[in-house]
N, C-alpha and C. Protein backbone atom coordinates (compact mmCIF):
# COMPACT_ATOMS: atom_id res chain seq x y z
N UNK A 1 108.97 113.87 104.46
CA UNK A 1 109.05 112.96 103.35
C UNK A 1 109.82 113.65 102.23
N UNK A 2 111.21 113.45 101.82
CA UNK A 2 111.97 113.61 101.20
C UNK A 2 111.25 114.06 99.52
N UNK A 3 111.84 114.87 98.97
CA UNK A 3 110.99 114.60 97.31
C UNK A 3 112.52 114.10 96.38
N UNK A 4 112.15 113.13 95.87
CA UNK A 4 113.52 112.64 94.85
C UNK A 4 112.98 112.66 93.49
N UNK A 5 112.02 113.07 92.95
CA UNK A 5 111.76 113.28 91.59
C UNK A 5 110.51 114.07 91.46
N UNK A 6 110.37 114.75 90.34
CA UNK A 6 109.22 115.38 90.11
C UNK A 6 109.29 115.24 88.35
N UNK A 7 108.11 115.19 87.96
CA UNK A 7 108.12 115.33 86.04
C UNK A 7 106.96 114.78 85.67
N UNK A 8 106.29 115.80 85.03
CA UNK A 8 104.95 115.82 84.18
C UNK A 8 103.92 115.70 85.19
N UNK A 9 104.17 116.46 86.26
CA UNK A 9 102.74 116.70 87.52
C UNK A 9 102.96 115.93 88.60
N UNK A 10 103.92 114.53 88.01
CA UNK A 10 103.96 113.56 89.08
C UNK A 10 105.09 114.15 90.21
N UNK A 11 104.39 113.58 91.51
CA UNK A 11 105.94 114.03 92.42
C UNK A 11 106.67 112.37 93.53
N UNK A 12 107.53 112.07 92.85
CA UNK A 12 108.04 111.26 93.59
C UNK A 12 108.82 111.15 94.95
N UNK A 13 108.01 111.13 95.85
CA UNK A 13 109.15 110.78 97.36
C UNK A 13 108.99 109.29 98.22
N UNK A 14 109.67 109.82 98.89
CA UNK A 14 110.42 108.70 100.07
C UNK A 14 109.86 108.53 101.42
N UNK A 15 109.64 107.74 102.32
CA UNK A 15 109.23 108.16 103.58
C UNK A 15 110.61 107.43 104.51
N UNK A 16 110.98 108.60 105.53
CA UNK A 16 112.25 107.49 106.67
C UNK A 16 111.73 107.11 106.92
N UNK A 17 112.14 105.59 107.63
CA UNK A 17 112.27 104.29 107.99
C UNK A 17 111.01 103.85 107.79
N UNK A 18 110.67 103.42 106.19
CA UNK A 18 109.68 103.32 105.73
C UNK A 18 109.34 101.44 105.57
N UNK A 19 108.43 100.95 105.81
CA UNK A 19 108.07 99.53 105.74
C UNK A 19 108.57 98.90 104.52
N UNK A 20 108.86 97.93 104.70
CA UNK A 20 109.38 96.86 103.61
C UNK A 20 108.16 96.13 102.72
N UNK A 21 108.12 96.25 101.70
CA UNK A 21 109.15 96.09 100.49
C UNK A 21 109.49 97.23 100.13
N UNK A 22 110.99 97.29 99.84
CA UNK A 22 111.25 98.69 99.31
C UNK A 22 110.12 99.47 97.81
N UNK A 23 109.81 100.73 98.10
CA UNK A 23 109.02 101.46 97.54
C UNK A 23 109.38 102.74 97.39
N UNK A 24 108.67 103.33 96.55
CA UNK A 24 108.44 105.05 96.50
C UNK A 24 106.87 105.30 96.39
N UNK A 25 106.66 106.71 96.58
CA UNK A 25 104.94 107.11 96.44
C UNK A 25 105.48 108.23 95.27
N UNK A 26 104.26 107.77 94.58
CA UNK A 26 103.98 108.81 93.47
C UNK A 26 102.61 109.82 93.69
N UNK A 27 102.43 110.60 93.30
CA UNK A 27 101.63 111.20 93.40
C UNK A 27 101.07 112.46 92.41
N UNK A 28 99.60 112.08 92.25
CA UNK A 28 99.57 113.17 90.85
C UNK A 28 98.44 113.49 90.85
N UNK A 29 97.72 114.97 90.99
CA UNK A 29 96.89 115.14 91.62
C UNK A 29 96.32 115.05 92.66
N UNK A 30 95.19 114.56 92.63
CA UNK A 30 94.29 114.12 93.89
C UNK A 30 94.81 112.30 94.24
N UNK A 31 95.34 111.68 93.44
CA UNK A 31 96.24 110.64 93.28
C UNK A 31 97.40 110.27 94.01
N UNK A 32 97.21 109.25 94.65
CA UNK A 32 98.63 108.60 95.12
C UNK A 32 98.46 107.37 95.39
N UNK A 33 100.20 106.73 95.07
CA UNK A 33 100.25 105.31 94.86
C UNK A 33 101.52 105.05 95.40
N UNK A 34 101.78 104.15 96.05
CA UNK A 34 102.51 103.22 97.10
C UNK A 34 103.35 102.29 95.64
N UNK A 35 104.54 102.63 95.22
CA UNK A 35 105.67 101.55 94.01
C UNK A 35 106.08 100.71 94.03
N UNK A 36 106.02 99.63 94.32
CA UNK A 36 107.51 98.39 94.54
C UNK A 36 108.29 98.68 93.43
N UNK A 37 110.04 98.91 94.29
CA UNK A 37 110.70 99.39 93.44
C UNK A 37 111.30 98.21 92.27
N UNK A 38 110.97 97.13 92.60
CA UNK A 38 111.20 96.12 91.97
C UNK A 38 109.90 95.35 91.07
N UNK A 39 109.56 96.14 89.91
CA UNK A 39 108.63 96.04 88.99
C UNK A 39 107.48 96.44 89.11
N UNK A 40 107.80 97.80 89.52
CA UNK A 40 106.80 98.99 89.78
C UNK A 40 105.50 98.74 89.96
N UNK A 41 105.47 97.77 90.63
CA UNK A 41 103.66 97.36 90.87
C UNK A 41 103.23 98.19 92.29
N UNK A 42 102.34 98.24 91.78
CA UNK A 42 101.11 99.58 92.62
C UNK A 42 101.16 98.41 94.10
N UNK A 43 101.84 99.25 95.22
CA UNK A 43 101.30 97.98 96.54
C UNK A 43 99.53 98.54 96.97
N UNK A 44 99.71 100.05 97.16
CA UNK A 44 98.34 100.51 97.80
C UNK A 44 98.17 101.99 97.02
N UNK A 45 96.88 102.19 96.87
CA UNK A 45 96.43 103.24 96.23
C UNK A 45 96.37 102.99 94.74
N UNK A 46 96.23 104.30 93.91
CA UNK A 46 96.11 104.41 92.51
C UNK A 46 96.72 105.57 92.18
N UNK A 47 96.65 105.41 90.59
CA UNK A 47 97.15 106.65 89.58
C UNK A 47 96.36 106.50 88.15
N UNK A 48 96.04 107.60 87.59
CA UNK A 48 95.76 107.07 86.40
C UNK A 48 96.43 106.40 85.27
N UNK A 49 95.69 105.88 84.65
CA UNK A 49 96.90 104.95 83.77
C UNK A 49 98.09 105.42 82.95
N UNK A 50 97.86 106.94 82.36
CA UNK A 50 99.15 107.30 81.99
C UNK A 50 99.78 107.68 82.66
N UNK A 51 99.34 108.74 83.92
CA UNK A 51 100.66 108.78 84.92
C UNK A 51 100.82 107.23 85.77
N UNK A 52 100.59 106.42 85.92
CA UNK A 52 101.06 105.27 86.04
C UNK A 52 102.30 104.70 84.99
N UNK A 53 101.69 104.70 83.99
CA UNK A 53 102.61 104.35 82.68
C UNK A 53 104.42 105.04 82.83
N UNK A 54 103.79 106.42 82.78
CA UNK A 54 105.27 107.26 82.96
C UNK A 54 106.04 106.74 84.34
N UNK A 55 104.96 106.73 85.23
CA UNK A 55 105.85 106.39 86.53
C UNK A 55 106.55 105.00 86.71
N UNK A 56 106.06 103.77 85.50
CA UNK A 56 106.38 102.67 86.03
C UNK A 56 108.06 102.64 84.60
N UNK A 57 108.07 103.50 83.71
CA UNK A 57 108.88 103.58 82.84
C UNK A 57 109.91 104.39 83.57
N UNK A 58 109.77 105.59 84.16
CA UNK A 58 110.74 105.77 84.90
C UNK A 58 111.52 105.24 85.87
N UNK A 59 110.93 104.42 86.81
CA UNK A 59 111.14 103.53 87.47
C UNK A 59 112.12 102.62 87.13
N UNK A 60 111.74 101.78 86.05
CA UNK A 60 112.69 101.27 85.22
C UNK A 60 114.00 101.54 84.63
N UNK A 61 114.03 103.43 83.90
CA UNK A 61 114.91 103.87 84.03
C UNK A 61 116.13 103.99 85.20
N UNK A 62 115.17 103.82 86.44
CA UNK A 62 116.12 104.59 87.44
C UNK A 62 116.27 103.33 88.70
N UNK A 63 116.33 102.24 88.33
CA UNK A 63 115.67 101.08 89.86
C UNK A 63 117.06 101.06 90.70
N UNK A 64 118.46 101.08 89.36
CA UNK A 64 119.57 101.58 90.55
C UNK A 64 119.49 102.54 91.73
N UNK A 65 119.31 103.37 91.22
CA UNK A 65 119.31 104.66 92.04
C UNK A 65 118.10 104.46 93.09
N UNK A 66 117.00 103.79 92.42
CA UNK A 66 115.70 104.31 93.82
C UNK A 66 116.22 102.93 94.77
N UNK A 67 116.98 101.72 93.92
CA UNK A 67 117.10 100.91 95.39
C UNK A 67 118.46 101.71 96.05
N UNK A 68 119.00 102.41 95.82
CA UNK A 68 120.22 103.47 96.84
C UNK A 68 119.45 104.09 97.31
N UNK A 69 118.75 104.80 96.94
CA UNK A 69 117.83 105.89 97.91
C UNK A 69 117.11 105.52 98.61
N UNK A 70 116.12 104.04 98.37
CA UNK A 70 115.75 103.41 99.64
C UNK A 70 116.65 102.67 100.52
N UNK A 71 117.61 102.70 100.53
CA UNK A 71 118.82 102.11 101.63
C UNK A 71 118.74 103.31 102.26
N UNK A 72 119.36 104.02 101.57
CA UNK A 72 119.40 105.66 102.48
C UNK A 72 118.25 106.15 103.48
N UNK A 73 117.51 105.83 102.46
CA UNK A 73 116.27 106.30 103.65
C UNK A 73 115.37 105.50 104.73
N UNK A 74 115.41 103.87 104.32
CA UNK A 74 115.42 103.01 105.62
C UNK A 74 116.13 102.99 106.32
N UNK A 75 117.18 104.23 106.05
CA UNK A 75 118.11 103.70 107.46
C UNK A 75 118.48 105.46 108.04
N UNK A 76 117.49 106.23 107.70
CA UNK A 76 117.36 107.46 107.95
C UNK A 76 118.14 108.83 107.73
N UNK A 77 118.85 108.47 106.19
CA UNK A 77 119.21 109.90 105.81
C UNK A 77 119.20 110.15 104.28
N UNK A 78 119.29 111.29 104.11
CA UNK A 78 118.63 111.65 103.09
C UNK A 78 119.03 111.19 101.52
N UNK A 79 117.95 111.01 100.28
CA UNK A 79 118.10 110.44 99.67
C UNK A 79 118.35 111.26 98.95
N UNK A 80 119.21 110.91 97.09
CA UNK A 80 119.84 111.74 96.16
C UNK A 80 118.47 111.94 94.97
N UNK A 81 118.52 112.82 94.75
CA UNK A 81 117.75 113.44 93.80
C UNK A 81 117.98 112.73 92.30
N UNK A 82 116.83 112.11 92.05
CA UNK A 82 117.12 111.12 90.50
C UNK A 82 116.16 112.25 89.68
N UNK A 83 116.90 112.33 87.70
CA UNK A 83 116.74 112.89 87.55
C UNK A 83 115.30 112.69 86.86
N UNK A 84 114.51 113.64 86.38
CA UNK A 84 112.89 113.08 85.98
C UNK A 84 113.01 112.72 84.57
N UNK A 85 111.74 112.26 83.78
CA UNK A 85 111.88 111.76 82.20
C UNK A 85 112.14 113.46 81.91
N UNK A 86 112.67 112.65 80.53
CA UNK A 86 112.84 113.34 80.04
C UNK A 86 111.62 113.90 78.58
């Protein structure tokens, strides 16, 4: 599972040929949560609400890039490194 972001504890990756709807997993701590990259709603799992918060603002920042990187990686190669908040 690819890592395409990391920032403020959270670590964002990818899984190949990963189920539809396109997504990312966040993860922070003992925490992890399943993204729709298209208005960052939680599909499965949790986060706490501020690393939720950051993760769904970054998201936003970046939805170009994570829907390229999920093309890339539903179709099995590797995805580009987006950069974390700042």
């Amino acid at each position: 599972m690819p890592r395409v972001s990391f920032f403020y504890g959270i670590v964002i990756t990818m899984y190949f040929y990963d189920h539809q709807p396109p997504h990312f997993h966040a993860q922070y701590a003992e925490y992890h949560a399943a993204i729709a990259i298209d208005g960052a709603k939680v599909l499965v799992g949790e986060l706490p609400g501020r690393a939720l918060k950051l993760v769904a603002e970054w998201a936003a920042l970046h939805r170009e890039e994570l829907e390229a990187d999920w093309e890339r990686v539903y179709g099995g190669t590797m995805p580009e490194s987006i950069d974390p908040l700042p």
